[in-house]
C-alpha atoms as a PDB file:
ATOM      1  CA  UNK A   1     109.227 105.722 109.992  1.00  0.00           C
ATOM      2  CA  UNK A   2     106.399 106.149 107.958  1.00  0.00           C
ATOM      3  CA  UNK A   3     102.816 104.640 108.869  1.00  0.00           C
ATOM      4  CA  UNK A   4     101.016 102.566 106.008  1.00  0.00           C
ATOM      5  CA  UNK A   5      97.341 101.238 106.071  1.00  0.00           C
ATOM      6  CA  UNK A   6      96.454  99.013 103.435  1.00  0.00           C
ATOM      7  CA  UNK A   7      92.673  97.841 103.160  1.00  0.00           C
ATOM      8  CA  UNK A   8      92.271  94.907 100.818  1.00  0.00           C
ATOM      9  CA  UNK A   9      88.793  94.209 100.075  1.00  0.00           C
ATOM     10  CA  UNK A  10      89.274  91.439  97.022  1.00  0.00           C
ATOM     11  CA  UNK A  11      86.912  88.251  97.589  1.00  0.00           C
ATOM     12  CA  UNK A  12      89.613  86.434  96.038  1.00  0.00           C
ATOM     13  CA  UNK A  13      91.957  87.915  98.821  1.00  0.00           C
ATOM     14  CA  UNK A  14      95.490  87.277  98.177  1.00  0.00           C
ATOM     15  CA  UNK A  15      94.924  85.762  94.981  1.00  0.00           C
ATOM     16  CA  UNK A  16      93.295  88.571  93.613  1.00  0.00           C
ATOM     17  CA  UNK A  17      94.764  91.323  91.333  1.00  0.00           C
ATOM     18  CA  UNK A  18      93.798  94.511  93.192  1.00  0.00           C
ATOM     19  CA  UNK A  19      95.893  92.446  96.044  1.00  0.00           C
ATOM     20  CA  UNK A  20      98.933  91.755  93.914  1.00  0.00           C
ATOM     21  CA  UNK A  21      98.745  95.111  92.783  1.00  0.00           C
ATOM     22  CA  UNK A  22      99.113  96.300  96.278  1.00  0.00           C
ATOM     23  CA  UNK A  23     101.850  94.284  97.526  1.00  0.00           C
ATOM     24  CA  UNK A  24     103.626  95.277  94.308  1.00  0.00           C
ATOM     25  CA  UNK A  25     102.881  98.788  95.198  1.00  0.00           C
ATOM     26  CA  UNK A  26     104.359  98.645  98.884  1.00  0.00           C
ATOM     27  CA  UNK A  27     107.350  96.586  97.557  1.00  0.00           C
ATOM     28  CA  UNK A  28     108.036  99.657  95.510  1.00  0.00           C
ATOM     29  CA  UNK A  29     107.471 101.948  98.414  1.00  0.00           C
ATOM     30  CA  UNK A  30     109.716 100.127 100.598  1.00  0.00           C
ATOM     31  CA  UNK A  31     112.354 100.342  98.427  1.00  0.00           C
ATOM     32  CA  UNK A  32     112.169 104.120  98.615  1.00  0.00           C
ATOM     33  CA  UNK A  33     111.765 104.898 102.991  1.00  0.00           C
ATOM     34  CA  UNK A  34     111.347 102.920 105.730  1.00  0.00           C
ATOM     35  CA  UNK A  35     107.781 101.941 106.587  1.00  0.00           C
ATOM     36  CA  UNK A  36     105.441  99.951 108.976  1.00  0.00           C
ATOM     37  CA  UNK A  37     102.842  98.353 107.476  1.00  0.00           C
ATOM     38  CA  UNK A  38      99.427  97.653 108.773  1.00  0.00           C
ATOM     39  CA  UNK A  39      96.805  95.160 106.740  1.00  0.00           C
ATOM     40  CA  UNK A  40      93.026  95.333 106.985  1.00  0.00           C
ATOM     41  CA  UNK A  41      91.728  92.270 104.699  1.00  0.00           C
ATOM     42  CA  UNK A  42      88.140  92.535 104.437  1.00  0.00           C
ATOM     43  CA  UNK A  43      87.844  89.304 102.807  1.00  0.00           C
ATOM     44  CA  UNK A  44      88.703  87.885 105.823  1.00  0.00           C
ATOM     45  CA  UNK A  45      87.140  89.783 108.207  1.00  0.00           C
ATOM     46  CA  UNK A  46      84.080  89.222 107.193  1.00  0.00           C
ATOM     47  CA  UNK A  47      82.447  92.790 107.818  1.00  0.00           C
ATOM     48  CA  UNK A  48      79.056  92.490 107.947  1.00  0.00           C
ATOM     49  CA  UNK A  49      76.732  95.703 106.441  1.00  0.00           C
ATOM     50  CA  UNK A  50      76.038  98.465 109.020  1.00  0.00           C
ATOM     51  CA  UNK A  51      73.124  98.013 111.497  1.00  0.00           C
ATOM     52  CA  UNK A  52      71.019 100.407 113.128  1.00  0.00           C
ATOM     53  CA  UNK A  53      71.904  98.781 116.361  1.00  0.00           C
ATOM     54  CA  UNK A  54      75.501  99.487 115.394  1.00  0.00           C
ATOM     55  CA  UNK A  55      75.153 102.715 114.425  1.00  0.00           C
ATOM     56  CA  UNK A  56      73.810 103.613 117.720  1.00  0.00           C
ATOM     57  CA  UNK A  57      76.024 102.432 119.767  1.00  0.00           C
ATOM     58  CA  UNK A  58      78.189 104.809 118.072  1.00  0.00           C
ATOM     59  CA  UNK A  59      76.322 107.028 120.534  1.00  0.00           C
ATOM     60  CA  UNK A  60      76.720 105.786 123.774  1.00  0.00           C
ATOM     61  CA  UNK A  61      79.588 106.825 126.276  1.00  0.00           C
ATOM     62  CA  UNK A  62      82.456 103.924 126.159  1.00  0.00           C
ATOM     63  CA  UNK A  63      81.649 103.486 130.091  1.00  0.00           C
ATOM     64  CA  UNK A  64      77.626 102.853 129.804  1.00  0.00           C
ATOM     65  CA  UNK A  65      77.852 100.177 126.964  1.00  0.00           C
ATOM     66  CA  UNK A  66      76.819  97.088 126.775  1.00  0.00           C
ATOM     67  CA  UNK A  67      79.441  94.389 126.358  1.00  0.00           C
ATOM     68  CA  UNK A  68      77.250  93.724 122.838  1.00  0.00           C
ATOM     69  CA  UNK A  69      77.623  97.529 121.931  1.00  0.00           C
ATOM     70  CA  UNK A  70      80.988  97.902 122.662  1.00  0.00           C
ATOM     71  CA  UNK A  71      81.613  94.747 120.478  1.00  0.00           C
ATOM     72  CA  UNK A  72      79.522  96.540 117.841  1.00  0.00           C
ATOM     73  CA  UNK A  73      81.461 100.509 118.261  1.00  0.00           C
ATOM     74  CA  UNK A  74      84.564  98.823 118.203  1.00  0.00           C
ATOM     75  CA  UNK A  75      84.740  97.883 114.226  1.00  0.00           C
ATOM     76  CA  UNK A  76      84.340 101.613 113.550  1.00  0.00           C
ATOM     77  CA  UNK A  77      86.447 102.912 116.405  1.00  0.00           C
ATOM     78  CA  UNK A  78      89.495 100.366 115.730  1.00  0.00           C
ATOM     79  CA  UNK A  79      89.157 101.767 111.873  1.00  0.00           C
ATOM     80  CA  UNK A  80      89.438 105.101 112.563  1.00  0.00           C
ATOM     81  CA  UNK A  81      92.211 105.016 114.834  1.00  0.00           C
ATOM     82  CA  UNK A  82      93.690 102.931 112.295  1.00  0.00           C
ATOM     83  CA  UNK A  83      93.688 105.936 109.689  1.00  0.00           C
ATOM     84  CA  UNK A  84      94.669 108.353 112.332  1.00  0.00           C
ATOM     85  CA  UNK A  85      97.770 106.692 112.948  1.00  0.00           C
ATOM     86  CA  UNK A  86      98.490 106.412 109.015  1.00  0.00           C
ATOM     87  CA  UNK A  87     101.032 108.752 107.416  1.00  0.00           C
ATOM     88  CA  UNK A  88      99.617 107.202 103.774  1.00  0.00           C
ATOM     89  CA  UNK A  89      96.191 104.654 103.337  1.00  0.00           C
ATOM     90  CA  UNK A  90      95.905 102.382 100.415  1.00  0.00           C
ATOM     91  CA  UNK A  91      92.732 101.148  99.281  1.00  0.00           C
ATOM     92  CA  UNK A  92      93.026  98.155  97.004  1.00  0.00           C
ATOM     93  CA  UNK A  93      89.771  98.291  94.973  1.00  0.00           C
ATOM     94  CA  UNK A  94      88.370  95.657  92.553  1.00  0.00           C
ATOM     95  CA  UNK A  95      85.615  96.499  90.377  1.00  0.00           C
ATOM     96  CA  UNK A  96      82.623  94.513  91.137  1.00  0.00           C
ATOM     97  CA  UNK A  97      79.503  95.361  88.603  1.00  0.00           C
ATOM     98  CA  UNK A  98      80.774  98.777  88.368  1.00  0.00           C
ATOM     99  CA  UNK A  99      81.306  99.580  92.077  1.00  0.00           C
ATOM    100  CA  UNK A 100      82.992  98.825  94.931  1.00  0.00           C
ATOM    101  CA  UNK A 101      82.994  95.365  96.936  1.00  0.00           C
ATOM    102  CA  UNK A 102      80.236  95.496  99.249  1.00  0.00           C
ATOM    103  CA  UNK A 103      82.775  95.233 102.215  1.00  0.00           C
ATOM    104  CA  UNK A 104      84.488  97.970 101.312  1.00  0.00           C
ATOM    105  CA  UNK A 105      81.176 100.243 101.300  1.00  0.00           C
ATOM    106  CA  UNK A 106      80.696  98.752 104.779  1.00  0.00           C
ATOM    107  CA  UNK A 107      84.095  99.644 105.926  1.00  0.00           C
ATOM    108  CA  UNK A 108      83.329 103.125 104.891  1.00  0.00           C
ATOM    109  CA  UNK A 109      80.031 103.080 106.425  1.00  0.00           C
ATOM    110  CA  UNK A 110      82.099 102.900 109.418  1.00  0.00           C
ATOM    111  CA  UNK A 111      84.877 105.513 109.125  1.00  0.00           C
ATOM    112  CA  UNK A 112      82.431 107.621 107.813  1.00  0.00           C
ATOM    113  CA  UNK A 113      81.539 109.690 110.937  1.00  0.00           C
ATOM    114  CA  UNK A 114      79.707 112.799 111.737  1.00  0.00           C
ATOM    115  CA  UNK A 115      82.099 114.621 114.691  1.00  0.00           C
ATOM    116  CA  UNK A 116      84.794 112.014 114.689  1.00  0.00           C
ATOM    117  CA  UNK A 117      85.752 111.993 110.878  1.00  0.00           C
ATOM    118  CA  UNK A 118      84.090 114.971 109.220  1.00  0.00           C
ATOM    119  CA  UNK A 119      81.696 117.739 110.941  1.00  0.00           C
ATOM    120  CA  UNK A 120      79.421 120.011 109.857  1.00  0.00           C
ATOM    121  CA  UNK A 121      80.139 124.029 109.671  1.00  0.00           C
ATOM    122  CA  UNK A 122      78.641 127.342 108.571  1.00  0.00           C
ATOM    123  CA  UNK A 123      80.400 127.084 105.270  1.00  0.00           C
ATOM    124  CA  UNK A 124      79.304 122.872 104.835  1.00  0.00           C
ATOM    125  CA  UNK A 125      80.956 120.096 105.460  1.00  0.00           C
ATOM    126  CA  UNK A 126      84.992 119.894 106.927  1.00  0.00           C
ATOM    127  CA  UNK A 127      87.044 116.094 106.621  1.00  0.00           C
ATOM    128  CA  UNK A 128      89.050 115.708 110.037  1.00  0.00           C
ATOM    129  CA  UNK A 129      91.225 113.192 108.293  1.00  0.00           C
ATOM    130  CA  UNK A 130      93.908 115.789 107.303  1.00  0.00           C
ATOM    131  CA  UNK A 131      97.584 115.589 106.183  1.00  0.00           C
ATOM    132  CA  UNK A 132      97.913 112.031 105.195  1.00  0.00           C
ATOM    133  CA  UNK A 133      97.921 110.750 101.678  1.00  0.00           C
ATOM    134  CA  UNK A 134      95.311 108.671 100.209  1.00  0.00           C
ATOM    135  CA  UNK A 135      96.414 105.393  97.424  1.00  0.00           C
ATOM    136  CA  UNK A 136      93.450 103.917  95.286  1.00  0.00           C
ATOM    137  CA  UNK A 137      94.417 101.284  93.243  1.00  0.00           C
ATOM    138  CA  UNK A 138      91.650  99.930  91.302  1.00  0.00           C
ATOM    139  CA  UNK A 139      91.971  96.909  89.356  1.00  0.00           C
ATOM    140  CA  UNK A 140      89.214  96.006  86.874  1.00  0.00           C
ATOM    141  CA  UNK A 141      88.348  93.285  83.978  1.00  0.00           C
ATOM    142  CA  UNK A 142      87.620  96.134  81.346  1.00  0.00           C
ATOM    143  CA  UNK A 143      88.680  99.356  80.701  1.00  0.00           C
ATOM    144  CA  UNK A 144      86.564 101.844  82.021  1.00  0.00           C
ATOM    145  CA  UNK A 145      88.678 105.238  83.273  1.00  0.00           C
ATOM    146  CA  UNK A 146      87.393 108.113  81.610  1.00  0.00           C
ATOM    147  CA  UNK A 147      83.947 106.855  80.781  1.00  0.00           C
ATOM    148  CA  UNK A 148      80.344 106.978  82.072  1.00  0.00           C
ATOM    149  CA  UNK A 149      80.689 103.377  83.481  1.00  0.00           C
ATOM    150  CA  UNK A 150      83.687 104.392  86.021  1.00  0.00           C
ATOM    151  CA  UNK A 151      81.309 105.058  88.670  1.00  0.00           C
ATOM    152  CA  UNK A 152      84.831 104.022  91.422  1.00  0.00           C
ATOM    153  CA  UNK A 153      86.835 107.175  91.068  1.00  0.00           C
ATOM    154  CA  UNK A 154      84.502 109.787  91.061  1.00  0.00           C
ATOM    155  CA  UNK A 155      82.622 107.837  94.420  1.00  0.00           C
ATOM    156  CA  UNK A 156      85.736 107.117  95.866  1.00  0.00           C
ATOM    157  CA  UNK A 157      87.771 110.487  95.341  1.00  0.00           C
ATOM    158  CA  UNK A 158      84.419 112.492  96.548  1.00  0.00           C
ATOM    159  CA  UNK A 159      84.230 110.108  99.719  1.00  0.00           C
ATOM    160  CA  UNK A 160      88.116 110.658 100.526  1.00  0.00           C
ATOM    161  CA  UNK A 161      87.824 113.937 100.398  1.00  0.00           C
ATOM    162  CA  UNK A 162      84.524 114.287 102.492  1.00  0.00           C
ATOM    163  CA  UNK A 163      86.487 113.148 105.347  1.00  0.00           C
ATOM    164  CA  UNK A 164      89.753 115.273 104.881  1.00  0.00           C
ATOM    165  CA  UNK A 165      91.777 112.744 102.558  1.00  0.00           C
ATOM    166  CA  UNK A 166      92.102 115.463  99.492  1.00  0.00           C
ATOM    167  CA  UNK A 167      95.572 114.054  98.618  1.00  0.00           C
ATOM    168  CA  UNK A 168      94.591 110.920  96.648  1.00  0.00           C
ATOM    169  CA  UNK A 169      96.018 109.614  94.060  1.00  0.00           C
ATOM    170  CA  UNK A 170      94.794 107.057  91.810  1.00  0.00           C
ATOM    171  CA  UNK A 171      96.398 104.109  89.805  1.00  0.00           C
ATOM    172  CA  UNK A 172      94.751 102.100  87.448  1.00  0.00           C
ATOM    173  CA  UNK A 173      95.132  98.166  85.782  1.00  0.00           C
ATOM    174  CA  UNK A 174      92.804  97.856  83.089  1.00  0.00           C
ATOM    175  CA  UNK A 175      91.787  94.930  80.648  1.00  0.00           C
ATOM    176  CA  UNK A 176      92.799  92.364  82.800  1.00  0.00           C
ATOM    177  CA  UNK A 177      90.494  90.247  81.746  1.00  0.00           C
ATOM    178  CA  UNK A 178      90.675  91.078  77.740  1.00  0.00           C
ATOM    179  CA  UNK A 179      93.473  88.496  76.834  1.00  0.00           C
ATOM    180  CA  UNK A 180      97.176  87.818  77.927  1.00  0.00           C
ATOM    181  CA  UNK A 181      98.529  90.869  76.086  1.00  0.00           C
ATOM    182  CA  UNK A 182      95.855  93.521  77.581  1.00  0.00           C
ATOM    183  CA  UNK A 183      96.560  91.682  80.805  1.00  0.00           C
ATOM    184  CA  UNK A 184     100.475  91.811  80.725  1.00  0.00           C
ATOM    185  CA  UNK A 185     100.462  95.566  79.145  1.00  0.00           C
ATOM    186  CA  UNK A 186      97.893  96.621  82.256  1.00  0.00           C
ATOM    187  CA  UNK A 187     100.857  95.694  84.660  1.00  0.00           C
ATOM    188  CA  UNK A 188     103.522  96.989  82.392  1.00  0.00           C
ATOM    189  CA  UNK A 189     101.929 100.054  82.519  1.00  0.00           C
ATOM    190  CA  UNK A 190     100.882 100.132  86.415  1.00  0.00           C
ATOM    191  CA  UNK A 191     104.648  99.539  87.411  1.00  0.00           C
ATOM    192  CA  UNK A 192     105.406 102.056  85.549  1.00  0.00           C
ATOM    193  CA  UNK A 193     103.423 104.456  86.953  1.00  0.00           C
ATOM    194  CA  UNK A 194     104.134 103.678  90.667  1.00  0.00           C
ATOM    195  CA  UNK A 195     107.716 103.686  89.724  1.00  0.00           C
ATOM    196  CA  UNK A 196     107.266 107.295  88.420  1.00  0.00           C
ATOM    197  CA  UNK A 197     105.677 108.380  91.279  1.00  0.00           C
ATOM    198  CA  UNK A 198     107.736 107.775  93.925  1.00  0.00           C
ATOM    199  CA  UNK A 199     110.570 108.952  92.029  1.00  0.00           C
END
């Protein structure tokens, strides 16, 4: 059975369109194999931003921390293990002032991890993270793919692939926000797509 992580990081949570756009894209999936599903909801979880204190606990042995810094390691360490399980990971990604929801940065503050995710070697950098498949599905207001103001994909796809996930695709709903008929073609368009792909 295939192994599905799916990190929602809308502030509208299951309201929001990145969010619909992800259970739509798992409906779709499920239809095609069998699959166990795990859910990470930011929104909910309320991650805060990393802290140095965090970051260091990072450091220290399971055995010599503090109940407070094994509170602190665990966020990152239950993430990771998270993605190691996963056969496929999909990040549902609004756009938020041209970026990514805050929470999601902190999230991959967190999985982000010298010697656990990625390490350093004679010939640079090496992801750890290898052999599963990687889903962005960014949902945005305006139309942006292809232009300057798309700073998402380029971030995101760099980021994935830092830490091994090279096999990432990317699907897009644009001009939600520019009028019912920019809105309904968007999700013509993205069911399409997903339909295609897992042809």
């Amino acid at each position: 059975m295939k192994q599905v992580l799916v990190v929602n990081s809308s502030l509208q949570g299951k309201a929001g369109n990145s969010h619909k756009a992800s259970d739509a894209y798992l409906a779709a999936l499920s239809n095609k194999q069998e699959i166990e599903v795990t859910n990470i909801d930011l929104n909910e979880l309320l991650l805060p931003h990393l802290s140095g204190a965090e970051m260091a606990a990072w450091g220290i042995p399971s055995e010599q921390r503090t109940e407070e810094q094994a509170q602190l390691a665990s966020w990152s360490e239950t993430f990771i293990a998270q993605i190691q399980r996963a056969d496929e990971i999909i990040f549902a990604v609004p756009m938020y002032n041209f970026g990514m929801p805050s929470a999601l940065k902190a999230f991959f503050d967190r999985v982000v991890r010298a010697g656990v995710t990625f390490r350093y070697t004679e010939n640079g950098p090496e992801g750890l993270l290898k052999g599963k498949q990687a889903t962005v599905i960014a949902a945005r207001g305006g139309k942006y793919v292809g232009t300057d103001m798309d700073t998402q994909t380029p971030y995101i796809k760099n980021l994935l692939g830092f830490i091994g996930l090279v096999d990432a695709k990317f699907f897009y709903l644009e001009g939600l926000a520019m009028g019912e008929a920019s809105a309904n073609e968007a999700w013509k368009n993205f069911e399409e797509n997903i339909v295609n792909h897992l042809q």
